[in-house]
Protein backbone atom coordinates (compact mmCIF):
# COMPACT_ATOMS: atom_id res chain seq x y z
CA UNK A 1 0.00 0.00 0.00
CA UNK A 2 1.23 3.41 -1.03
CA UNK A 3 1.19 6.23 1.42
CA UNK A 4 2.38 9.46 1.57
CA UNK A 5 4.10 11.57 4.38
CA UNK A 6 5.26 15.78 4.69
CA UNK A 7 8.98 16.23 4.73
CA UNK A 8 11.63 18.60 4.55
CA UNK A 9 14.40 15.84 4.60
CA UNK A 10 15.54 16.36 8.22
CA UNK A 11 11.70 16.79 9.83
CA UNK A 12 8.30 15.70 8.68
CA UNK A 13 4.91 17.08 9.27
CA UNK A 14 2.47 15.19 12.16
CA UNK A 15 -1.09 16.44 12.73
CA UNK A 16 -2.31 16.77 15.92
CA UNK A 17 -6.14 15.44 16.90
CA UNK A 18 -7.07 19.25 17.30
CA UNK A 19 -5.87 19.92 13.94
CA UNK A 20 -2.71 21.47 15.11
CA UNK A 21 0.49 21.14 13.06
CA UNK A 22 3.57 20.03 14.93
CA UNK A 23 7.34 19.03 12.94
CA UNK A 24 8.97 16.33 13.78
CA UNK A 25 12.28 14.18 13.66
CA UNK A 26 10.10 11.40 14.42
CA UNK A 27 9.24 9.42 10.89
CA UNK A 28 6.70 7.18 13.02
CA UNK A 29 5.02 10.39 14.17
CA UNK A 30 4.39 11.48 10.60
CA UNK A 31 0.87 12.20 9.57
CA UNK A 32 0.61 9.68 6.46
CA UNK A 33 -1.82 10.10 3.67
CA UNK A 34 -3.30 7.29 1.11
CA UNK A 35 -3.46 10.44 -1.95
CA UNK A 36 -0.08 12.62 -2.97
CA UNK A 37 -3.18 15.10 -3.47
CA UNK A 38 -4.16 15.02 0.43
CA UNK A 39 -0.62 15.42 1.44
CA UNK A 40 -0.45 18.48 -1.34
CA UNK A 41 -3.75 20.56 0.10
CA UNK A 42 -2.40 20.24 3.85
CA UNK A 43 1.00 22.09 2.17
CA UNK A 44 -0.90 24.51 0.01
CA UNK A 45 -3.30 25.77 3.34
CA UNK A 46 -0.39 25.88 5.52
CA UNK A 47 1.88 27.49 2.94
CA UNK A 48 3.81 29.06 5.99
CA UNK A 49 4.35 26.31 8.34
CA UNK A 50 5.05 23.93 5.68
CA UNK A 51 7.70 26.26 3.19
CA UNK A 52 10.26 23.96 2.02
CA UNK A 53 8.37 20.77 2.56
CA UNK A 54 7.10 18.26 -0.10
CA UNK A 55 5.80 15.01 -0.24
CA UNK A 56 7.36 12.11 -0.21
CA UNK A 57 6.27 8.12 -1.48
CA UNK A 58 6.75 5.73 1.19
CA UNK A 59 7.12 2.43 -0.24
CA UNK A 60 5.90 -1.27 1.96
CA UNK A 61 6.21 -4.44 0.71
CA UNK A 62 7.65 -3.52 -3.02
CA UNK A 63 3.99 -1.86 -3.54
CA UNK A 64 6.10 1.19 -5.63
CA UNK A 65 6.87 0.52 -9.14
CA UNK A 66 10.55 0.44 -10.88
CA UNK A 67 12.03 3.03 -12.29
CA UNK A 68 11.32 3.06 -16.76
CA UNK A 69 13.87 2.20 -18.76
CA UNK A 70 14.27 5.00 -21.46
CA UNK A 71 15.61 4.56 -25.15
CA UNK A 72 18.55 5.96 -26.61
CA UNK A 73 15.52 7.91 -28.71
CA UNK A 74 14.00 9.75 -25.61
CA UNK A 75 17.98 10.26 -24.48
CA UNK A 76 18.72 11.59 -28.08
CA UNK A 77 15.45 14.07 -27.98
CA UNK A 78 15.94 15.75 -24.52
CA UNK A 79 19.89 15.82 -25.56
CA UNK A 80 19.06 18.26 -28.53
CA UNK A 81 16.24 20.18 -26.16
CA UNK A 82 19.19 20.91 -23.86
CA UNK A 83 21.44 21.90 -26.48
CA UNK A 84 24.14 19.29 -25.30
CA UNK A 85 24.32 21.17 -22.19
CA UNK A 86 24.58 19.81 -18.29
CA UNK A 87 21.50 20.75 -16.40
CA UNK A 88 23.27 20.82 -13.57
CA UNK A 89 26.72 21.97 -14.39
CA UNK A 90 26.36 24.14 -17.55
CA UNK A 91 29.02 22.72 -19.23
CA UNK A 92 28.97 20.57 -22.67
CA UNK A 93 28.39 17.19 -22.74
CA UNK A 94 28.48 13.66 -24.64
CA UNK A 95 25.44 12.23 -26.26
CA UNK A 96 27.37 8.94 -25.29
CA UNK A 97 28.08 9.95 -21.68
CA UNK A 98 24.22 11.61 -21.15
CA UNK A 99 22.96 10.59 -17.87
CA UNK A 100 19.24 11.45 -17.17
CA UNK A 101 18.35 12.93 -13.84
CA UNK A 102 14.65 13.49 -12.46
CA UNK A 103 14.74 16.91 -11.18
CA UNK A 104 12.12 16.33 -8.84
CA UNK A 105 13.95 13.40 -7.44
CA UNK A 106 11.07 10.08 -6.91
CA UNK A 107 12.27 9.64 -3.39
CA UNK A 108 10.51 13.25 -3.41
CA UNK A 109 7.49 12.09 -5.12
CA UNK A 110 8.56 13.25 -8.74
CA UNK A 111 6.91 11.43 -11.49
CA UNK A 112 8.76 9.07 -13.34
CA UNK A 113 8.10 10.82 -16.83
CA UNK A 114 9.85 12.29 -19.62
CA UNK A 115 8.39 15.89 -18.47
CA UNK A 116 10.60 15.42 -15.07
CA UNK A 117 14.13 14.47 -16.58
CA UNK A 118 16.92 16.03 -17.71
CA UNK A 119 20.35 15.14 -19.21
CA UNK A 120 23.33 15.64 -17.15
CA UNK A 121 26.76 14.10 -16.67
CA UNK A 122 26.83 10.98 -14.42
CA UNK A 123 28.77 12.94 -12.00
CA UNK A 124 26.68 15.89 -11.74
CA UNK A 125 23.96 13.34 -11.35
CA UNK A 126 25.74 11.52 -8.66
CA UNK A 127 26.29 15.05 -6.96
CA UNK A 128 22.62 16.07 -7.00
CA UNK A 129 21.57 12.76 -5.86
CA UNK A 130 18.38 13.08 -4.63
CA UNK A 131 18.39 16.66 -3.32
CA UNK A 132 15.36 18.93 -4.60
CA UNK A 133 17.48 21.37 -6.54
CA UNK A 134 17.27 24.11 -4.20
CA UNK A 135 18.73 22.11 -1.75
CA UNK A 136 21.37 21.47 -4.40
CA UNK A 137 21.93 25.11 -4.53
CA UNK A 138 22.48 25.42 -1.21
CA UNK A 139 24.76 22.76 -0.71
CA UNK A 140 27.00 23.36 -3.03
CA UNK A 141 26.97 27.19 -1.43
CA UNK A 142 27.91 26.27 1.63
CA UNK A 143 30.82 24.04 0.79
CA UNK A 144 32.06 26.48 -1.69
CA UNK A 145 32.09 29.26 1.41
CA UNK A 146 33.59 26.68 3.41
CA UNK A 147 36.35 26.11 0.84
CA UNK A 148 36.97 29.59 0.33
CA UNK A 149 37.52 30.30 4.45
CA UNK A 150 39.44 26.71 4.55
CA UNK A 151 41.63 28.65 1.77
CA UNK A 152 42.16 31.88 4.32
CA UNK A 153 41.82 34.32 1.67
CA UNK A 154 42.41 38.41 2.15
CA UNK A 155 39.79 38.66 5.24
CA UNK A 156 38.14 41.96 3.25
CA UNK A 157 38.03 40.72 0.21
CA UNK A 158 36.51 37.42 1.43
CA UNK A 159 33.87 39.20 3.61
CA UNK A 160 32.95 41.29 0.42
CA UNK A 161 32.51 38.39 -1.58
CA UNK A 162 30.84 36.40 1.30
CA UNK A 163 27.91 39.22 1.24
CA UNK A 164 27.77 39.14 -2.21
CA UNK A 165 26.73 36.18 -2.43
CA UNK A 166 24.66 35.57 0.41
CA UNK A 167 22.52 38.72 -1.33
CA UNK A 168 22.15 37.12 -4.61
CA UNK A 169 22.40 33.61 -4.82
């Protein structure tokens, strides 16, 4: 049986018997729902509380189905629609060495469609794994800051760049 649960990643979303929303570390505390579509309305009226959540598939007894295998066809097609170009990385790549990611990862609940893919190099996949790509975004910001410190560049010209960046990425 399918069912469905609120998540940031690190906390999850458990409604009380008064209708209260509480988060939660707790995965066996976690309000589960039978419909994605259930899990999506609590999110959309709680747009506050719930910013950064989504929903995510738990699977029991191998009720979730396999990823599809796609053709060198569907690989070729989104290859041209992305120019050749890493969705992840920007930078050229292979037809030969095209990986295909799901952008909305389907540990996140993304569909498992050729609307939800992408082509990007297996290591850029690997990278992303299954991190919303926000999350990607801000992962790769905060090592990259962390590098930079590590490096113990020119103090002003690091705190310069530091705001900088916090201010527009």
């Amino acid at each position: 049986m399918k069912e469905y649960i609120i998540t940031n990643g690190c906390h999850y979303i458990s409604i009380t018997d008064t209708g209260k929303i509480i988060k939660t570390r707790d995965l066996m505390s976690a309000t589960r729902y039978a419909l994605e579509v259930d899990a999506h309305r609590v999110i959309n009226s709680n747009a506050e509380k719930c910013k950064g959540y989504h929903t995510l598939l738990l699977c029991n007894n191998n009720s979730c189905k396999k990823r599809k295998i796609y053709s060198s066809d569907v690989k070729r097609i989104l290859y041209i629609h992305a120019n050749g170009i890493c969705a992840i990385c920007g930078k050229p790549l292979q037809l030969q060495e095209v990986s295909l990611d799901h952008y909305i990862p389907l540990s996140r609940g993304g569909a498992d469609d050729i609307e939800n893919l992408e082509v990007t190099h297996t290591s850029c996949n690997r990278i992303k794994s299954d991190l919303l790509p926000e999350e990607l975004t801000s992962e790769l910001m905060d090592i990259l800051m962390y590098q930079i410190e590590k490096k113990g560049c020119h103090k002003l010209r690091w705190n310069i760049a530091k705001f900088m960046l916090k201010e527009f990425c």
